[in-house]
C-alpha atoms as a PDB file:
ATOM      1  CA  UNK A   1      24.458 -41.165  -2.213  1.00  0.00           C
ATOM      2  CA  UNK A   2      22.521 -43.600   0.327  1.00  0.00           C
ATOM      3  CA  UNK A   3      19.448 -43.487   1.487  1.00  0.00           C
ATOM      4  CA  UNK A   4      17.145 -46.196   3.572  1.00  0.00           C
ATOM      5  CA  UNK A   5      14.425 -48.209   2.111  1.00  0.00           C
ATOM      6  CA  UNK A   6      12.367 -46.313   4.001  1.00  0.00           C
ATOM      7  CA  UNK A   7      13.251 -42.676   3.169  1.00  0.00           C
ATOM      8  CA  UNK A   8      12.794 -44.172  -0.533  1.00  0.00           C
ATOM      9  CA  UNK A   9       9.060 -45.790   0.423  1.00  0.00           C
ATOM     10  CA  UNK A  10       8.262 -42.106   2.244  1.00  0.00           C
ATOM     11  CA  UNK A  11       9.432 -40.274  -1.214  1.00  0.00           C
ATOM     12  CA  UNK A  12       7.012 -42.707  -3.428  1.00  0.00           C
ATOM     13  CA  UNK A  13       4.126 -43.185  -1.107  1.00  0.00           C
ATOM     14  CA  UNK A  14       4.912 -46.970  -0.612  1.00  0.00           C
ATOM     15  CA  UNK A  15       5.220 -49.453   1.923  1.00  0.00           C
ATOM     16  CA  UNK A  16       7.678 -51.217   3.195  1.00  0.00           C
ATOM     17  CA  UNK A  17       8.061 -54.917   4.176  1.00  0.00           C
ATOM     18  CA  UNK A  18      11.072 -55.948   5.910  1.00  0.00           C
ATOM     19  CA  UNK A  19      13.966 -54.026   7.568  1.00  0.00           C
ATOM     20  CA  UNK A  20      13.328 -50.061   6.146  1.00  0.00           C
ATOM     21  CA  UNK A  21      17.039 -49.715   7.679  1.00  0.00           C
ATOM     22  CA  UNK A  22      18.558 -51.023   5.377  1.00  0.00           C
ATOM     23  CA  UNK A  23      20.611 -48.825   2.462  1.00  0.00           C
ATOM     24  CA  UNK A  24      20.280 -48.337  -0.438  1.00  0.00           C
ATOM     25  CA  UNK A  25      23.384 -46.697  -2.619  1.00  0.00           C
ATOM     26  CA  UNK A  26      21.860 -47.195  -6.379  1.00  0.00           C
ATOM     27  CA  UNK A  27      19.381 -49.008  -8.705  1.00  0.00           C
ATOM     28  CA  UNK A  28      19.479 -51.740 -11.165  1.00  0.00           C
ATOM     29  CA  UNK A  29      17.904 -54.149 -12.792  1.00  0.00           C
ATOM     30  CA  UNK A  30      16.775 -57.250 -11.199  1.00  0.00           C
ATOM     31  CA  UNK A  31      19.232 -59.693 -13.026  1.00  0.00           C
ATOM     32  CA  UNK A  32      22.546 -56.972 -12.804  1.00  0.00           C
ATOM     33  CA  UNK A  33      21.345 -55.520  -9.377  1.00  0.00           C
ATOM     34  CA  UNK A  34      24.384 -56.122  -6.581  1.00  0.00           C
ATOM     35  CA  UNK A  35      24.611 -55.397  -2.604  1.00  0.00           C
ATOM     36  CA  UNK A  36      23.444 -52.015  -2.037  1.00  0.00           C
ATOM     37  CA  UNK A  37      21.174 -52.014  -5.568  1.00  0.00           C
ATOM     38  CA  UNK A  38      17.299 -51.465  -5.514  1.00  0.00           C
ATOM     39  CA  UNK A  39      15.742 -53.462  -7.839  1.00  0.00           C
ATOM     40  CA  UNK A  40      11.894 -54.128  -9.178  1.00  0.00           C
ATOM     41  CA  UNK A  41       9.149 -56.481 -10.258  1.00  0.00           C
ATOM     42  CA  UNK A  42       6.452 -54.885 -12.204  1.00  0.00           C
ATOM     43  CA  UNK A  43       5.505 -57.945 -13.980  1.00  0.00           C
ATOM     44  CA  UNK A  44       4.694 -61.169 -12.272  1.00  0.00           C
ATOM     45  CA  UNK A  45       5.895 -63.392 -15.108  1.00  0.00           C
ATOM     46  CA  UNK A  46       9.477 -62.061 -13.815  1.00  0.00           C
ATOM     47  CA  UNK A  47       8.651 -63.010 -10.178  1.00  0.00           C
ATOM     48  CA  UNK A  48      11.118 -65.680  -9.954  1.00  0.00           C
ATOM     49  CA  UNK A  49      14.155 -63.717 -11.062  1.00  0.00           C
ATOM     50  CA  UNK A  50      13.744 -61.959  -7.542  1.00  0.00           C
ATOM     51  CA  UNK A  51      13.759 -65.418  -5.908  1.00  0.00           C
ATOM     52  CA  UNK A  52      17.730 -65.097  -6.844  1.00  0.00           C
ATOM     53  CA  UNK A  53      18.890 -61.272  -6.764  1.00  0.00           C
ATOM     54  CA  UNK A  54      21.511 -60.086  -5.086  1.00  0.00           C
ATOM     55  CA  UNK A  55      19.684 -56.642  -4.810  1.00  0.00           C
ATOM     56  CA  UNK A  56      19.462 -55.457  -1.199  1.00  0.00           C
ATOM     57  CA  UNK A  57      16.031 -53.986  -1.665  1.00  0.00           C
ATOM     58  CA  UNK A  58      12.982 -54.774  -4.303  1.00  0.00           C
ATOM     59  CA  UNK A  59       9.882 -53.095  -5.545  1.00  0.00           C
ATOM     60  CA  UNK A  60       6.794 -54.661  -6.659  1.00  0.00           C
ATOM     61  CA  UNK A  61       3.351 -54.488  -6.622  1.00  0.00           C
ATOM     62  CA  UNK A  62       1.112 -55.900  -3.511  1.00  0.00           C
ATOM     63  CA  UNK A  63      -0.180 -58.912  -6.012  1.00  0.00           C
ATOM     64  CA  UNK A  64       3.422 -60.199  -6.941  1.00  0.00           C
ATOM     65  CA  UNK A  65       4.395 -62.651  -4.669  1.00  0.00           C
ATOM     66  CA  UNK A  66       7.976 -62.343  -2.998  1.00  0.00           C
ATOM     67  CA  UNK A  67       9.905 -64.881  -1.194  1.00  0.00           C
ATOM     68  CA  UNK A  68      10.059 -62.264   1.850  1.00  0.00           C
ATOM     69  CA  UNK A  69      13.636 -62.924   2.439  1.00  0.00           C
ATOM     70  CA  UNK A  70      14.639 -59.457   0.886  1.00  0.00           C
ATOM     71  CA  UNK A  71      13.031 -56.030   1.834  1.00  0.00           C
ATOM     72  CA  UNK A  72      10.943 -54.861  -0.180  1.00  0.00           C
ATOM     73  CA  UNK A  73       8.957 -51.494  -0.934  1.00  0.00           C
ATOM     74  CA  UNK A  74       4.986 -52.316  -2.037  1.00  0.00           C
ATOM     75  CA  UNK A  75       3.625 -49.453  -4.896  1.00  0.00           C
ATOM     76  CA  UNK A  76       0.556 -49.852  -7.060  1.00  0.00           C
ATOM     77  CA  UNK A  77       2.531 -48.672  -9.601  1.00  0.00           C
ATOM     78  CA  UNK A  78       6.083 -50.421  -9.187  1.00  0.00           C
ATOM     79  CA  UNK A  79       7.362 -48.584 -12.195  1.00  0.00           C
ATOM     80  CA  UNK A  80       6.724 -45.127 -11.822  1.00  0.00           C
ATOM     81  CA  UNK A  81       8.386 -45.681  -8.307  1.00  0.00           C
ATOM     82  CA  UNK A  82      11.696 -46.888  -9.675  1.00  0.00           C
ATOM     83  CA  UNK A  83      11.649 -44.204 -12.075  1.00  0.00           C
ATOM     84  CA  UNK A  84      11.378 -41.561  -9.267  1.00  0.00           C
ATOM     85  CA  UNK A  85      13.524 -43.248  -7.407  1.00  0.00           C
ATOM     86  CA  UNK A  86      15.772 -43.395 -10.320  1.00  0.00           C
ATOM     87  CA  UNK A  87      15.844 -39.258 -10.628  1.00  0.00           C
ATOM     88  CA  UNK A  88      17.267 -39.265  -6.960  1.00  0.00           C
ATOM     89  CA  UNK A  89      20.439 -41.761  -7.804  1.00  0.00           C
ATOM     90  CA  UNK A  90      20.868 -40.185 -11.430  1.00  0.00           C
ATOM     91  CA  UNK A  91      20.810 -36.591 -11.910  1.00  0.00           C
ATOM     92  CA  UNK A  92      19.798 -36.426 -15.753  1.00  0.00           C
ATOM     93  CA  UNK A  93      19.972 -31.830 -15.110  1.00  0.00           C
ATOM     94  CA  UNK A  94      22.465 -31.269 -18.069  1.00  0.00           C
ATOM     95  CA  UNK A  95      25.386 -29.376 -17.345  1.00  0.00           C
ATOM     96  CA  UNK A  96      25.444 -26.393 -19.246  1.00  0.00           C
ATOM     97  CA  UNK A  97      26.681 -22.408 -19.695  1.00  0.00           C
ATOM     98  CA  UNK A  98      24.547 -20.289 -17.260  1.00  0.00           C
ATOM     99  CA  UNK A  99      23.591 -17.065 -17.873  1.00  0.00           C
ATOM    100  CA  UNK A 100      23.956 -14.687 -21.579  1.00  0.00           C
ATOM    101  CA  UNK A 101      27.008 -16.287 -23.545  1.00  0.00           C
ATOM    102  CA  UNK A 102      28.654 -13.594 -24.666  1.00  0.00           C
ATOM    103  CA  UNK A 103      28.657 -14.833 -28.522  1.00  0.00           C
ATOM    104  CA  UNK A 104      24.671 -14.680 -28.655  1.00  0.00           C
ATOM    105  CA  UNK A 105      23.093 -12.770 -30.797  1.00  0.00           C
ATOM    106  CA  UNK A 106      19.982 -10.661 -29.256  1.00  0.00           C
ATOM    107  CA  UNK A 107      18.262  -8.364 -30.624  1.00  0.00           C
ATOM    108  CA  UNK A 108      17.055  -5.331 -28.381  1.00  0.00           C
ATOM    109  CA  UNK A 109      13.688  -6.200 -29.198  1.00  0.00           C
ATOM    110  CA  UNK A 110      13.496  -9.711 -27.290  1.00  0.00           C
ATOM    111  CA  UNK A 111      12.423 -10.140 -24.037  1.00  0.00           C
ATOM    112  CA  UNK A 112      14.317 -12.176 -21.697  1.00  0.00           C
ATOM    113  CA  UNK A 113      12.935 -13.166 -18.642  1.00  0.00           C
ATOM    114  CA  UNK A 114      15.062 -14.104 -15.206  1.00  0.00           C
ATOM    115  CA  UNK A 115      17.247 -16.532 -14.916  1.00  0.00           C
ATOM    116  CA  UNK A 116      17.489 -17.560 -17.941  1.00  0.00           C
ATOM    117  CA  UNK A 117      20.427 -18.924 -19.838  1.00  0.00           C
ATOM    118  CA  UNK A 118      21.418 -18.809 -23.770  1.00  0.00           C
ATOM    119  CA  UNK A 119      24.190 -20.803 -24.985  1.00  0.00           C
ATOM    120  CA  UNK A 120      27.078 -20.156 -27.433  1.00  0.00           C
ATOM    121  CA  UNK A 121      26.457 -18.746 -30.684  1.00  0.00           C
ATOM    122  CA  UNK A 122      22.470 -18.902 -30.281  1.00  0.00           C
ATOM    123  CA  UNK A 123      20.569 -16.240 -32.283  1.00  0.00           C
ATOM    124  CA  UNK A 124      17.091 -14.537 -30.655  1.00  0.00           C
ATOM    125  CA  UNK A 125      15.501 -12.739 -33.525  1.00  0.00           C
ATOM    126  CA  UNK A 126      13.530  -8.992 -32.346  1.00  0.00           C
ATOM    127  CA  UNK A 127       9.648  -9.804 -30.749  1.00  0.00           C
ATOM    128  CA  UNK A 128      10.742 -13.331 -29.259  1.00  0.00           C
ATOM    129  CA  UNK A 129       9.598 -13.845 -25.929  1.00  0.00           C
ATOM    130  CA  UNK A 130      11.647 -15.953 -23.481  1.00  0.00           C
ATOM    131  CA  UNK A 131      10.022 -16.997 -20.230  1.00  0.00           C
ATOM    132  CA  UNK A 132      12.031 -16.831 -16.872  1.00  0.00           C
ATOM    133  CA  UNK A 133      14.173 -20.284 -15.689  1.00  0.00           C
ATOM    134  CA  UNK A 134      14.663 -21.516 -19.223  1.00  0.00           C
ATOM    135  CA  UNK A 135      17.417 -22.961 -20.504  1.00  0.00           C
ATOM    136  CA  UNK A 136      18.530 -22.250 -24.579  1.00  0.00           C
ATOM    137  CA  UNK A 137      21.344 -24.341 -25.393  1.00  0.00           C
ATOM    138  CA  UNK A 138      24.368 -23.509 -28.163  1.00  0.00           C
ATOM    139  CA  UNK A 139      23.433 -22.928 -31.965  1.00  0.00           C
ATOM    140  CA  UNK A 140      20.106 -22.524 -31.463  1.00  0.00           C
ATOM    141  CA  UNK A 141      17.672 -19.781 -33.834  1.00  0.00           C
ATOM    142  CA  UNK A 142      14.603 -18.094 -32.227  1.00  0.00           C
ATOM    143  CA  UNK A 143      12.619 -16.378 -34.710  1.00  0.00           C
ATOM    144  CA  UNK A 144      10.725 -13.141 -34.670  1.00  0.00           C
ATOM    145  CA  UNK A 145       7.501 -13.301 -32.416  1.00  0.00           C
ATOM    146  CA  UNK A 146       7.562 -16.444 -31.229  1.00  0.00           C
ATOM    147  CA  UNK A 147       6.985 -17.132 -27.723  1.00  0.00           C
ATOM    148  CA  UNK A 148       8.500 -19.591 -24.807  1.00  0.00           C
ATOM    149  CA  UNK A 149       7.252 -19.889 -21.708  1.00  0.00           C
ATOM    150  CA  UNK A 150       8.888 -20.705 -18.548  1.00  0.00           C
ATOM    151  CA  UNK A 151      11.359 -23.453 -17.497  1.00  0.00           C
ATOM    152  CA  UNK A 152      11.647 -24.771 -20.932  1.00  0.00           C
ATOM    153  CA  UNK A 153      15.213 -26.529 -22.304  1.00  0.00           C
ATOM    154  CA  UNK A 154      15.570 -26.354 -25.898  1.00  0.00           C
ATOM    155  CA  UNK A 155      19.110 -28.361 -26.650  1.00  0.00           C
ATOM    156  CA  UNK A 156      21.684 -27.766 -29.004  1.00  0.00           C
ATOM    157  CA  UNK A 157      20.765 -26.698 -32.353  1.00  0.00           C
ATOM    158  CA  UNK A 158      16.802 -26.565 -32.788  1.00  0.00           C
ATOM    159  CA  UNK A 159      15.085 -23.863 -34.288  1.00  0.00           C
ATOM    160  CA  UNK A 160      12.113 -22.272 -33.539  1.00  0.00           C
ATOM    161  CA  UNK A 161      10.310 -20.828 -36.367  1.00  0.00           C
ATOM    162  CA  UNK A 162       8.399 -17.254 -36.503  1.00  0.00           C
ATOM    163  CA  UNK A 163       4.762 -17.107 -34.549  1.00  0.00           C
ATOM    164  CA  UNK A 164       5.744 -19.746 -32.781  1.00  0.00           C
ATOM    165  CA  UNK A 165       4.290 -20.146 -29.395  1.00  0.00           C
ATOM    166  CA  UNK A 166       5.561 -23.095 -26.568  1.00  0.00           C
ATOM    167  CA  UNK A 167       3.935 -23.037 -23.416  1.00  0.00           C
ATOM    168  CA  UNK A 168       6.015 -23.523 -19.827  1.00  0.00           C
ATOM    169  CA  UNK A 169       7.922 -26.538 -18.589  1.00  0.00           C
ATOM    170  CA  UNK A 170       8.264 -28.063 -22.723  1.00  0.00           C
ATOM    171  CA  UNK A 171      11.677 -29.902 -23.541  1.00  0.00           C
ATOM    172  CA  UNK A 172      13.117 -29.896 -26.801  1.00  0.00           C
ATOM    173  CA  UNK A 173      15.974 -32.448 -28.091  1.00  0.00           C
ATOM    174  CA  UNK A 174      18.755 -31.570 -30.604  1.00  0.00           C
ATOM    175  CA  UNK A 175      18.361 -30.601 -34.276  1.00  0.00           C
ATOM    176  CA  UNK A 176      14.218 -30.292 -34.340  1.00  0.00           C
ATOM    177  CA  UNK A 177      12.753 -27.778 -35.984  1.00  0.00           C
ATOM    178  CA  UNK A 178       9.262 -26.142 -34.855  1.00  0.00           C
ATOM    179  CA  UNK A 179       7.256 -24.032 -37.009  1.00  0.00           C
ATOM    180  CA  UNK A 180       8.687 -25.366 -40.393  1.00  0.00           C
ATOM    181  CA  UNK A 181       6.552 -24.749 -43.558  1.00  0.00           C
ATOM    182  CA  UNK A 182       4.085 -26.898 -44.540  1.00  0.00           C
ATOM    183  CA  UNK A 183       5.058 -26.782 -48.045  1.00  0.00           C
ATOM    184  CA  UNK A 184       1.501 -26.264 -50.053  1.00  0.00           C
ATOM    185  CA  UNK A 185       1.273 -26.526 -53.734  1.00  0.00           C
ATOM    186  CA  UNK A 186      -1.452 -26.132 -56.354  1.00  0.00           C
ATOM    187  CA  UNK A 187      -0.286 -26.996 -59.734  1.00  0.00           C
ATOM    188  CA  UNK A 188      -1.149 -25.061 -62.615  1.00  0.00           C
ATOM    189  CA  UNK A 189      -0.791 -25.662 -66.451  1.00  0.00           C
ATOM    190  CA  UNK A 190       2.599 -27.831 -64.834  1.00  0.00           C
ATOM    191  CA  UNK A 191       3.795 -25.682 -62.932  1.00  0.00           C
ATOM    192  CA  UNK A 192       3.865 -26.096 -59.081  1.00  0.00           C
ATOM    193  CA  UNK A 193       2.803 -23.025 -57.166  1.00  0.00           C
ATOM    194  CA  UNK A 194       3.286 -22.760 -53.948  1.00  0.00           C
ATOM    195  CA  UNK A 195       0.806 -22.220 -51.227  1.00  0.00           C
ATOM    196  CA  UNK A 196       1.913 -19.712 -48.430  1.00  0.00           C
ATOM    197  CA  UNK A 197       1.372 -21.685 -45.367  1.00  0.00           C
ATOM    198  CA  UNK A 198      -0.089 -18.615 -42.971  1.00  0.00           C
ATOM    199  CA  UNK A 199      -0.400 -20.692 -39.558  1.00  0.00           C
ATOM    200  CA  UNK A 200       1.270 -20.891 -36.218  1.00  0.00           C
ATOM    201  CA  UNK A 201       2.216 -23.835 -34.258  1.00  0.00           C
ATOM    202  CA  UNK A 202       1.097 -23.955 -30.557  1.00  0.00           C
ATOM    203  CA  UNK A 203       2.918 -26.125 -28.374  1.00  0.00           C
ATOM    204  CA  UNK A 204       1.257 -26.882 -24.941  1.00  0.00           C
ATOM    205  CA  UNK A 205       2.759 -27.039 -21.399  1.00  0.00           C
ATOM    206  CA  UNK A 206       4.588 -30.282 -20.293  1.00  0.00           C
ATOM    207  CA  UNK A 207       5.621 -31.238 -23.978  1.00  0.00           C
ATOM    208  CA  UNK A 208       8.712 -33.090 -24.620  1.00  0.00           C
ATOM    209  CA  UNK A 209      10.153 -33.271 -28.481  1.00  0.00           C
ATOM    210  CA  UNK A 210      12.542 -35.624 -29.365  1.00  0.00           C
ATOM    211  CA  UNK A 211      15.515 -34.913 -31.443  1.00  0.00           C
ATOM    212  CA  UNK A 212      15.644 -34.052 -35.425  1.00  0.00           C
ATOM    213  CA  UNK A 213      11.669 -33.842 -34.733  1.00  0.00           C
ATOM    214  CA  UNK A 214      10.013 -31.332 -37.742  1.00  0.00           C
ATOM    215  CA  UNK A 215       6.344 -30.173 -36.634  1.00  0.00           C
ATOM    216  CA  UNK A 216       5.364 -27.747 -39.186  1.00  0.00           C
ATOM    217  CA  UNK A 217       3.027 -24.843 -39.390  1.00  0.00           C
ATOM    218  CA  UNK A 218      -0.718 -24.807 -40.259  1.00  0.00           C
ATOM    219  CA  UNK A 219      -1.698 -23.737 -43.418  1.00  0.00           C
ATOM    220  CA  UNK A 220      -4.333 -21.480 -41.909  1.00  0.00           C
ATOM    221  CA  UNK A 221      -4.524 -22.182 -38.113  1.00  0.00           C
ATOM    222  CA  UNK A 222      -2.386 -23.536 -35.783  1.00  0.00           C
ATOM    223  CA  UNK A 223      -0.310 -27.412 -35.570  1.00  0.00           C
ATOM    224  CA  UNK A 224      -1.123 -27.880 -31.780  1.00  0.00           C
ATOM    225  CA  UNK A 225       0.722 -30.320 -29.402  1.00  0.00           C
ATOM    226  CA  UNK A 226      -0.248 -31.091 -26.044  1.00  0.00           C
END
């Protein structure tokens, strides 16, 4: 891919200084960064490393001085620009199975919204909810009544608990579990009796879980995130 300085400045809201012509084929950091390589500056304690790159193209913030001998796009938040930028040079989309693998397990109960894909040998337990655009990778459990909204990505192997409910655009990494019990006790004459552990867990829009994550249940309410 290549794009100029300035079609990158125009997709962050930044400014350039210097030639906008020139291109720009990838990113890097501002010690490994090559011909071609946009680079940044967020901090002005590493001002004089861009003194010496070979980047073709830096970013930085209008109070970090620059020797003006290579372009450069100006953002108040160099950072968050790079890391936009970064999306367009590096697609992190996952590859995956589209559509109903034929080794899920559904029950006619579920509702599955449009477009939405389930992996290999992922199991969606009767009263789960599944909104449209999202993704359920391989080996993954759904419980009964639990609910996802739309354009969510739940990776390989996490489970999703009963009563569940996880709002729209939520990402969840491998192996974490959601809805776990809360495991309650009250001890009596030595003996440990457990506690049911009656709550949901409500997960709010624009969550991301990491991987081998456990958020478990409330005891009477709801564990909410977001």
């Amino acid at each position: 891919m290549k794009k100029t300085l300035g079609e990158l400045a125009d997709l962050v809201g930044g400014e350039v200084v210097g030639d906008a012509q020139v291109a720009i084929t990838g990113i890097s950091g501002i010690e490994e960064a090559s011909a071609g390589d946009l680079t940044f500056v967020a901090n002005a304690r590493y001002a004089n490393l861009a003194q010496d790159t070979r980047a073709s193209a830096i970013i930085a913030s209008p109070d970090i001085k620059l020797s003006g001998k290579t372009p450069a796009i100006r953002s108040a938040n160099p950072s968050l620009a790079f890391a936009r930028i970064a999306s367009i040079f590096h697609d992190t989309a996952p590859l995956y199975f589209q559509g109903i693998h034929p080794s899920a397990v559904i029950a006619p109960e579920a509702v599955i919204g449009r477009n939405v894909t389930v992996g290999p040998l992922t199991v969606i337990e009767g009263g789960a909810r599944i909104g449209d655009d999202t993704v359920i990778f391989g080996q993954c459990y759904i419980a009964r009544d639990t609910e996802l909204g739309q354009g969510c990505v739940l990776y390989p192997q996490v489970t999703v608990r009963e009563r569940v409910t996880i709002g729209n655009r939520v990402v969840i990494h491998n192996g974490t579990v959601i809805g776990s019990d809360g495991f309650g006790y009250v001890q009596v004459d030595g003996i440990h009796e457990k506690i049911p552990q009656i709550g949901i867990v409500d997960i709010h829009d624009d969550v991301e879980i990491g991987a081998n994550v456990t958020i478990d249940r409330a005891r009477f309410k709801s564990t909410v995130i977001g």
